[in-house]
N, C-alpha and C. Protein backbone atom coordinates (compact mmCIF):
# COMPACT_ATOMS: atom_id res chain seq x y z
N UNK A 1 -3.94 -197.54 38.92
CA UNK A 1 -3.18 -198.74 39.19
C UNK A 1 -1.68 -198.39 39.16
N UNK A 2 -0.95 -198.61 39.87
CA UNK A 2 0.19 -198.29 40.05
C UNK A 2 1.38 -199.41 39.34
N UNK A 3 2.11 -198.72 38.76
CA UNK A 3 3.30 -199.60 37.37
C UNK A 3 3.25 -200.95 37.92
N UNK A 4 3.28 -202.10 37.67
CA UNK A 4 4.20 -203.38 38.04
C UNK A 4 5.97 -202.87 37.62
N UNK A 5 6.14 -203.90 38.59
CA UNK A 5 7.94 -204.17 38.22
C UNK A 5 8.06 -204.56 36.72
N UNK A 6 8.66 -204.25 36.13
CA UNK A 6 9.23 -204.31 34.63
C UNK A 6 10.62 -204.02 34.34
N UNK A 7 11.44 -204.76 33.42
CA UNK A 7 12.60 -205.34 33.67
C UNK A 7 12.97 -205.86 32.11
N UNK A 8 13.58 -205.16 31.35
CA UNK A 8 14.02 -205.82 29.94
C UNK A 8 15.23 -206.75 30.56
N UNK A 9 15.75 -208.02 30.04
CA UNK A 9 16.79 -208.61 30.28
C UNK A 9 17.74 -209.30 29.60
N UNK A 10 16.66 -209.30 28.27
CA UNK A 10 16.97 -209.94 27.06
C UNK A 10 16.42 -209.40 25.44
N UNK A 11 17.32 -209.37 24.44
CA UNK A 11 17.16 -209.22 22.95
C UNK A 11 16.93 -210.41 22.58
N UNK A 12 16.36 -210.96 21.72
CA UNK A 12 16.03 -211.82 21.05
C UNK A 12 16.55 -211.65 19.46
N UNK A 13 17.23 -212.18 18.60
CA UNK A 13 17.72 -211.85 17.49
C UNK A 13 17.30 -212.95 16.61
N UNK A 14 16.53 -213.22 15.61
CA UNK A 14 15.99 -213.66 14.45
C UNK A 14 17.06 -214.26 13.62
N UNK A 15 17.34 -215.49 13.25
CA UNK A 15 17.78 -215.47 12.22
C UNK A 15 17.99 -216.99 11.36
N UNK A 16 18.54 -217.61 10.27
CA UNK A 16 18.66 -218.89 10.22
C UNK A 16 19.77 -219.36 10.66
N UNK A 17 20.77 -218.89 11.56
CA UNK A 17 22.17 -219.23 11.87
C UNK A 17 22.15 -219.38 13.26
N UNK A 18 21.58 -220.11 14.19
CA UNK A 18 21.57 -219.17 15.34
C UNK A 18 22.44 -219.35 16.28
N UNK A 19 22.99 -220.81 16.05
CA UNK A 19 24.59 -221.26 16.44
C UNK A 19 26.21 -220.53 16.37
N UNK A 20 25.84 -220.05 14.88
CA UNK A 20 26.85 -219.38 13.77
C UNK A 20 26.97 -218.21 14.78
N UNK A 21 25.67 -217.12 14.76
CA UNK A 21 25.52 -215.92 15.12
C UNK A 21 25.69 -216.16 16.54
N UNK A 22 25.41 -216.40 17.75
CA UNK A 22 25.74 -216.74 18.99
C UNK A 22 27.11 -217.27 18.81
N UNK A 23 27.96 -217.58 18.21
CA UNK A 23 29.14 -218.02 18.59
C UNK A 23 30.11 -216.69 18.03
N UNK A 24 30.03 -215.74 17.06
CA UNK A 24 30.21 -214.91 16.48
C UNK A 24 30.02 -213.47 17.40
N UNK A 25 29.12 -212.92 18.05
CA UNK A 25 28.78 -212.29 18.81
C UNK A 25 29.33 -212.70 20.13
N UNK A 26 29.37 -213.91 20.88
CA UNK A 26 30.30 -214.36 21.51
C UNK A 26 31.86 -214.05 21.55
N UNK A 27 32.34 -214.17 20.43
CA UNK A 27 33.95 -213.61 19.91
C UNK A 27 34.15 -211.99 20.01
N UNK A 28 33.55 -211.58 19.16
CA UNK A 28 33.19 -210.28 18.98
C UNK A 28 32.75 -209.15 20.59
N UNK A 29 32.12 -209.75 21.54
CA UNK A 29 32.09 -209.11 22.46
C UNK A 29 33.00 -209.50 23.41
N UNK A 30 33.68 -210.67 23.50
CA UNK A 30 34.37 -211.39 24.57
C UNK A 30 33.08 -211.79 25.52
N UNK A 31 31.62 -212.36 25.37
CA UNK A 31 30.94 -213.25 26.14
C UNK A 31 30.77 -214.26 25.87
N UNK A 32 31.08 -215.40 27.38
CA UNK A 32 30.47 -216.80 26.84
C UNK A 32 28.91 -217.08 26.36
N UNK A 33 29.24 -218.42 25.67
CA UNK A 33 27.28 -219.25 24.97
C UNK A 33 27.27 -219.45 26.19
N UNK A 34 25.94 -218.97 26.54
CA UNK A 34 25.37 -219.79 27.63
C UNK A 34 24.41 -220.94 27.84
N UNK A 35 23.99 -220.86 26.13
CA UNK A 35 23.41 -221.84 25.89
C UNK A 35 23.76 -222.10 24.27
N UNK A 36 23.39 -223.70 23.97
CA UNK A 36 23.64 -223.64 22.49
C UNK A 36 22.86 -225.11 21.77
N UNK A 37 21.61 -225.19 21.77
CA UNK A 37 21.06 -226.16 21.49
C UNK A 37 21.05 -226.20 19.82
N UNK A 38 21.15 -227.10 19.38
CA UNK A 38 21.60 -227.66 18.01
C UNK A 38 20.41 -227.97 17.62
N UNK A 39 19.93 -227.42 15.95
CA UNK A 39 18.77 -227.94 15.42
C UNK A 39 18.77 -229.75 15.56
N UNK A 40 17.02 -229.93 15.25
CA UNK A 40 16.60 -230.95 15.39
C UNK A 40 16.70 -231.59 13.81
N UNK A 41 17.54 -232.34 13.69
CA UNK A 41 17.74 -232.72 12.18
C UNK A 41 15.97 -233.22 11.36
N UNK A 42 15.51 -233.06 10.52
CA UNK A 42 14.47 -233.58 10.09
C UNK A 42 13.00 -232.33 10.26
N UNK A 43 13.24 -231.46 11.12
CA UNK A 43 12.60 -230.77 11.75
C UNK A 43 12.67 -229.50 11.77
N UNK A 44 11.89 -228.58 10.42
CA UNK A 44 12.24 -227.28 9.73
C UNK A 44 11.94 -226.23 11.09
N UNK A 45 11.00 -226.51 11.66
CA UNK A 45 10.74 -225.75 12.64
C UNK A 45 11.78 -225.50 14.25
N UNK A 46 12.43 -226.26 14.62
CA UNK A 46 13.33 -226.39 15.78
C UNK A 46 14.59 -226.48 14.70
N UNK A 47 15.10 -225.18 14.50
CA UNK A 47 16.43 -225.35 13.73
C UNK A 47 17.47 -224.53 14.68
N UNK A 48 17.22 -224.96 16.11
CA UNK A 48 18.36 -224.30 16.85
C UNK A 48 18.00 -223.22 17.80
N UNK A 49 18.78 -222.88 18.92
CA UNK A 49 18.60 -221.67 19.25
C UNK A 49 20.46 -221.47 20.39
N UNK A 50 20.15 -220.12 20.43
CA UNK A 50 21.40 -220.21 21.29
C UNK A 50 21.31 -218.34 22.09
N UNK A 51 22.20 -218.51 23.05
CA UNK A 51 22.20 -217.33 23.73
C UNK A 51 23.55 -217.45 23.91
N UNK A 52 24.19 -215.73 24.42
CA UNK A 52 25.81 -215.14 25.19
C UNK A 52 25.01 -214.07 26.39
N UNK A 53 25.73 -214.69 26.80
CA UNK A 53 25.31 -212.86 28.42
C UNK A 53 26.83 -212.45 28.67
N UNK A 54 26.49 -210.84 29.05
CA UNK A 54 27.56 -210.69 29.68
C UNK A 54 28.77 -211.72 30.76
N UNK A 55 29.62 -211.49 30.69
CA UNK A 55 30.45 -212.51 31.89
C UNK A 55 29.93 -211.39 33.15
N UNK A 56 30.62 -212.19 34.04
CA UNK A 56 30.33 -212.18 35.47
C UNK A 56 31.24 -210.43 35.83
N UNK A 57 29.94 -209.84 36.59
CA UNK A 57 30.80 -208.30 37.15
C UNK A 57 29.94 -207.27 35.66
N UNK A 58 30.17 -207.57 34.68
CA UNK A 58 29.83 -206.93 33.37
C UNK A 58 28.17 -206.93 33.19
N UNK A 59 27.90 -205.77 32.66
CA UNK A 59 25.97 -205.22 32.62
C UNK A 59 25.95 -205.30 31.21
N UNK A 60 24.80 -205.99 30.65
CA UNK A 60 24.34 -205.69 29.46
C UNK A 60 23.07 -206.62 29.25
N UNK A 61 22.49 -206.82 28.48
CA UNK A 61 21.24 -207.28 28.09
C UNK A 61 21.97 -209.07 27.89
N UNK A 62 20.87 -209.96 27.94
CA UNK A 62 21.71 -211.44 27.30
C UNK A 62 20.73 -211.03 25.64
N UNK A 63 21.40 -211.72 25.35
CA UNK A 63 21.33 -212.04 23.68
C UNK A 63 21.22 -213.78 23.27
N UNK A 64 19.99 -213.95 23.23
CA UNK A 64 19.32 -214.81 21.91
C UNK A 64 19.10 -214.82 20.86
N UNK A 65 19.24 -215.87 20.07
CA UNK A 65 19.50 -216.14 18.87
C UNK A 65 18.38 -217.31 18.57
N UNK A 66 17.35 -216.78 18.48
CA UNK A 66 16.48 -217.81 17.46
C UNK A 66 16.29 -218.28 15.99
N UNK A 67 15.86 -219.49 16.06
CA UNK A 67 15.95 -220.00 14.57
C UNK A 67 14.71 -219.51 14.02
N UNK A 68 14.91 -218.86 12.58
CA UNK A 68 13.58 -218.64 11.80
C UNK A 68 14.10 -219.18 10.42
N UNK A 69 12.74 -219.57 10.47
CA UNK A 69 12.59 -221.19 9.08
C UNK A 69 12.33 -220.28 8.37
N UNK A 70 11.91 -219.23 7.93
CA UNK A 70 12.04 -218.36 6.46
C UNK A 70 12.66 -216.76 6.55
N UNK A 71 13.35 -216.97 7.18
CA UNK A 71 14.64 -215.80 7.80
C UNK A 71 15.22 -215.13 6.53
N UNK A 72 14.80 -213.83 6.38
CA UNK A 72 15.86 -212.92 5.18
C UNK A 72 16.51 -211.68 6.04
N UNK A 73 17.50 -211.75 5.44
CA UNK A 73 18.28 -210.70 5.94
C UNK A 73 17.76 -209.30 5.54
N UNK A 74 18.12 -208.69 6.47
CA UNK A 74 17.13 -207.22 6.05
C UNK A 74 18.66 -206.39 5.43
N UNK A 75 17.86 -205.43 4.78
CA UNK A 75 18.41 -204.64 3.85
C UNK A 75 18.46 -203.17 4.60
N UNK A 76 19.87 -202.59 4.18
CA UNK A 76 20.28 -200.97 5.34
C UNK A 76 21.39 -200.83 4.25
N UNK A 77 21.07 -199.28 4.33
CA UNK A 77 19.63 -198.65 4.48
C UNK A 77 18.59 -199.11 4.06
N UNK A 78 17.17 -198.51 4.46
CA UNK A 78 15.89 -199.35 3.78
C UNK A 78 15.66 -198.71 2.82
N UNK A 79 14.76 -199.86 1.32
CA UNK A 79 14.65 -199.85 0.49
C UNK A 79 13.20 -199.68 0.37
N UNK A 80 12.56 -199.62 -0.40
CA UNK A 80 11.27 -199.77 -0.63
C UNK A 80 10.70 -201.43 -0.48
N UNK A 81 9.86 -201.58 -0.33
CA UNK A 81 9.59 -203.48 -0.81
C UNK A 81 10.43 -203.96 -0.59
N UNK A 82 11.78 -204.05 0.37
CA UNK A 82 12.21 -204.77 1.02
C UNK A 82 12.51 -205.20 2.21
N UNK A 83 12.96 -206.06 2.91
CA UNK A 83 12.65 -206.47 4.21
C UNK A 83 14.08 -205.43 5.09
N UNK A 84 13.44 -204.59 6.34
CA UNK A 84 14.02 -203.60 6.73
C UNK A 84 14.47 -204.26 8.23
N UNK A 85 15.76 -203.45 8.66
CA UNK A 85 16.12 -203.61 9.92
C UNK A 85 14.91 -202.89 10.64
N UNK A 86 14.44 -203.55 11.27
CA UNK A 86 13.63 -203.01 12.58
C UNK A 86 14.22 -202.83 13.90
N UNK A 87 15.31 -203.29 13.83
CA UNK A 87 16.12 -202.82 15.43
C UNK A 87 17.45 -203.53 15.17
N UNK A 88 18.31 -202.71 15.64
CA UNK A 88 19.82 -203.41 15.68
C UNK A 88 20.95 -203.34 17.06
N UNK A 89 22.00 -203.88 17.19
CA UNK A 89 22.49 -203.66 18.30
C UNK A 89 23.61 -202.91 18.04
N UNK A 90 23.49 -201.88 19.35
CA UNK A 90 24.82 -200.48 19.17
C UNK A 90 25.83 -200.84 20.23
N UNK A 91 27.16 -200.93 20.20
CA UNK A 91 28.47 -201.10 20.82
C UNK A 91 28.97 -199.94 20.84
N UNK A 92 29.49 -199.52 22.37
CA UNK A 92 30.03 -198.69 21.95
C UNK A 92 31.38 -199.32 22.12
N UNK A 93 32.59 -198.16 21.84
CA UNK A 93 33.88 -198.86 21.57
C UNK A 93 35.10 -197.77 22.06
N UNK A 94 36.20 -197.70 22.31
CA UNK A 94 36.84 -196.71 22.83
C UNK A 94 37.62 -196.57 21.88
N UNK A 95 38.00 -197.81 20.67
CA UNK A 95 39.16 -197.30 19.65
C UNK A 95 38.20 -197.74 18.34
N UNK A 96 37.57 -196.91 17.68
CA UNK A 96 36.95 -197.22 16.54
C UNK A 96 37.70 -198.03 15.25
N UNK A 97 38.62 -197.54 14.93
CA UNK A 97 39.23 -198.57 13.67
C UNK A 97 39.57 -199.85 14.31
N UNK A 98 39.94 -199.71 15.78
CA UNK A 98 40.14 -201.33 16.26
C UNK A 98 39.05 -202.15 16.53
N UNK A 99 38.34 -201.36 16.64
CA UNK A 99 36.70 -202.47 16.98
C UNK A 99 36.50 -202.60 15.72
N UNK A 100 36.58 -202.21 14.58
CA UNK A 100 36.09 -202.47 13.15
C UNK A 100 36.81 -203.90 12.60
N UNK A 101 37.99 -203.26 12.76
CA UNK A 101 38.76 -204.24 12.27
C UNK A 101 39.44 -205.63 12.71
N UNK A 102 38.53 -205.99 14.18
CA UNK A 102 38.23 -207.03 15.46
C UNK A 102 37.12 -207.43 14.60
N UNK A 103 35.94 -206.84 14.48
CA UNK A 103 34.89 -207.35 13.80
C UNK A 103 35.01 -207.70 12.16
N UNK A 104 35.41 -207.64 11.73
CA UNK A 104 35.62 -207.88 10.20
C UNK A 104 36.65 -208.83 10.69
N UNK A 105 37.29 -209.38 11.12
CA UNK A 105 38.50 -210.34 11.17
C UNK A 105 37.38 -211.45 12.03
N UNK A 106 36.46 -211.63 12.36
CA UNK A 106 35.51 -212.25 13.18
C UNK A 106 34.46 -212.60 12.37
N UNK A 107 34.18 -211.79 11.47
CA UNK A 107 32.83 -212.30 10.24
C UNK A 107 32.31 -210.99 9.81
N UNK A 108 32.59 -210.08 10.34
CA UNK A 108 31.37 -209.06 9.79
C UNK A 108 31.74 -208.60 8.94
N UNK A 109 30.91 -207.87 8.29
CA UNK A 109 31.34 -206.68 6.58
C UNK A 109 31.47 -205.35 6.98
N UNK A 110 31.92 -204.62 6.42
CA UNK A 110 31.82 -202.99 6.52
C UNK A 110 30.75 -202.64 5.79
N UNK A 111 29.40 -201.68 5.64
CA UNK A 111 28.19 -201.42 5.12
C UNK A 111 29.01 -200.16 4.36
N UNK A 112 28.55 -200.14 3.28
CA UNK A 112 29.09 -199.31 2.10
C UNK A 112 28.67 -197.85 2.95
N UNK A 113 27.55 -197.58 3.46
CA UNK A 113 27.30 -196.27 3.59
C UNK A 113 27.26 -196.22 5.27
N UNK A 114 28.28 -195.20 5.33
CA UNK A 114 28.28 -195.10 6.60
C UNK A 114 27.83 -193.38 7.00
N UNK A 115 26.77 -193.25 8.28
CA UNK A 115 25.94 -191.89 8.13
C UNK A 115 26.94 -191.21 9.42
N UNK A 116 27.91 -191.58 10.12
CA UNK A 116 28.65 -190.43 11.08
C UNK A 116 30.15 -190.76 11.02
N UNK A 117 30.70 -189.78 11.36
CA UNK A 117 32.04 -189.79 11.55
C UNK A 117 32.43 -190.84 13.08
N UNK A 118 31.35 -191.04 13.44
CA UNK A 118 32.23 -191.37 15.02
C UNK A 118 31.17 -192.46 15.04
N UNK A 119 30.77 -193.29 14.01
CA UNK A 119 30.09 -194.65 13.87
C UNK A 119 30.15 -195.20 13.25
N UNK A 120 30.16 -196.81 12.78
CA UNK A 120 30.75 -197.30 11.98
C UNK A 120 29.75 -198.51 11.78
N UNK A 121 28.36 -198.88 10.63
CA UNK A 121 27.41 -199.49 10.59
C UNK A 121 28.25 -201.12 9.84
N UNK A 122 28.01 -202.29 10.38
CA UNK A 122 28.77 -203.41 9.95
C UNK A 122 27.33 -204.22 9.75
N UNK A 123 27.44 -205.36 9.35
CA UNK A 123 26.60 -206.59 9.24
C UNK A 123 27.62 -207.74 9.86
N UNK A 124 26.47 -208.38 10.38
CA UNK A 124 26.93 -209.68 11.07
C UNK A 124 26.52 -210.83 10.31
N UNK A 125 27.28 -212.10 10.41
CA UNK A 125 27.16 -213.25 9.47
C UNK A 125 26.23 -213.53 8.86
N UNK A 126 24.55 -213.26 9.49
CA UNK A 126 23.11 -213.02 8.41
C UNK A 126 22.61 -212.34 8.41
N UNK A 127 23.96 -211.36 8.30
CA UNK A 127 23.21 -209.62 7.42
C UNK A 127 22.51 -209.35 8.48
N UNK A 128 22.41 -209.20 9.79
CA UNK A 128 21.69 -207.80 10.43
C UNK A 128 22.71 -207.00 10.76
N UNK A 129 22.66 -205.27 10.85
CA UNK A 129 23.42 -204.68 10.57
C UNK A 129 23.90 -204.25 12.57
N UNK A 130 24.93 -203.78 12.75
CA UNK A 130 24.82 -203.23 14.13
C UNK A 130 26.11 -202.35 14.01
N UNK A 131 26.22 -200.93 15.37
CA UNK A 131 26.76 -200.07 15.19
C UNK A 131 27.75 -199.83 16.25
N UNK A 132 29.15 -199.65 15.86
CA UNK A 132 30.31 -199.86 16.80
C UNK A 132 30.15 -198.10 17.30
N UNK A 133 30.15 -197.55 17.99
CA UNK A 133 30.39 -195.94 18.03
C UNK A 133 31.17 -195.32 19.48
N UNK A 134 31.79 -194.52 19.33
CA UNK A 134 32.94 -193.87 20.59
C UNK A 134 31.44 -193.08 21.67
């Protein structure tokens, strides 16, 4: 049988913020929300969702932001018995201390342990971690 067409187009990102984090990642990359639906008050399960895509001319994946009703932030490096990054998003960047310090003035943290000279591991507003690198 010969491949079908297949086509990634979108990340999907987990979390309880998903307004917060889509508007944050928004700043942080310079892309507009393209969408931004507001939880359903009363209603643990529909607590929001939101997406950013690249702007117009610009390639990259769109990015969603779903709501999860028992959402923990994962822990990086991984720990034993605790809840682990299973995938994160990598930027690259042309001036490293300026993309750091764009992102930390935007919400993110600096991660105590950083594993390269020419990468720089941050967390975003609910703790998933992602990597700025030249």
């Amino acid at each position: 049988m010969p491949r079908p067409s297949l086509r990634v187009t979108s990340v999907t990102i987990g979390t309880d913020r998903p307004n917060d984090l889509a508007h944050f990642y928004a700043e942080l990359l310079g892309w507009p929300v393209s969408a931004d639906e507001p939880a359903v008050p009363g209603d643990p399960v529909r607590g929001g969702w939101a997406q950013i895509r690249p702007p117009e001319g610009e390639s990259g994946p769109t990015l969603n932001f779903e709501f999860e009703r028992y959402f923990t932030a994962p822990v990086w490096p991984a720990e034993e018995a605790r809840q682990t990054a299973s995938q994160h998003l990598d930027v690259w960047v042309e001036d490293l201390d300026a993309a750091v310090g764009w992102a930390v003035e935007h919400g993110a943290r600096l991660a105590e342990v950083q594993p390269q000279d020419d990468v720089r591991v941050l967390f975003d507003p609910s703790g998933h971690p992602f990597c700025l690198f030249l």
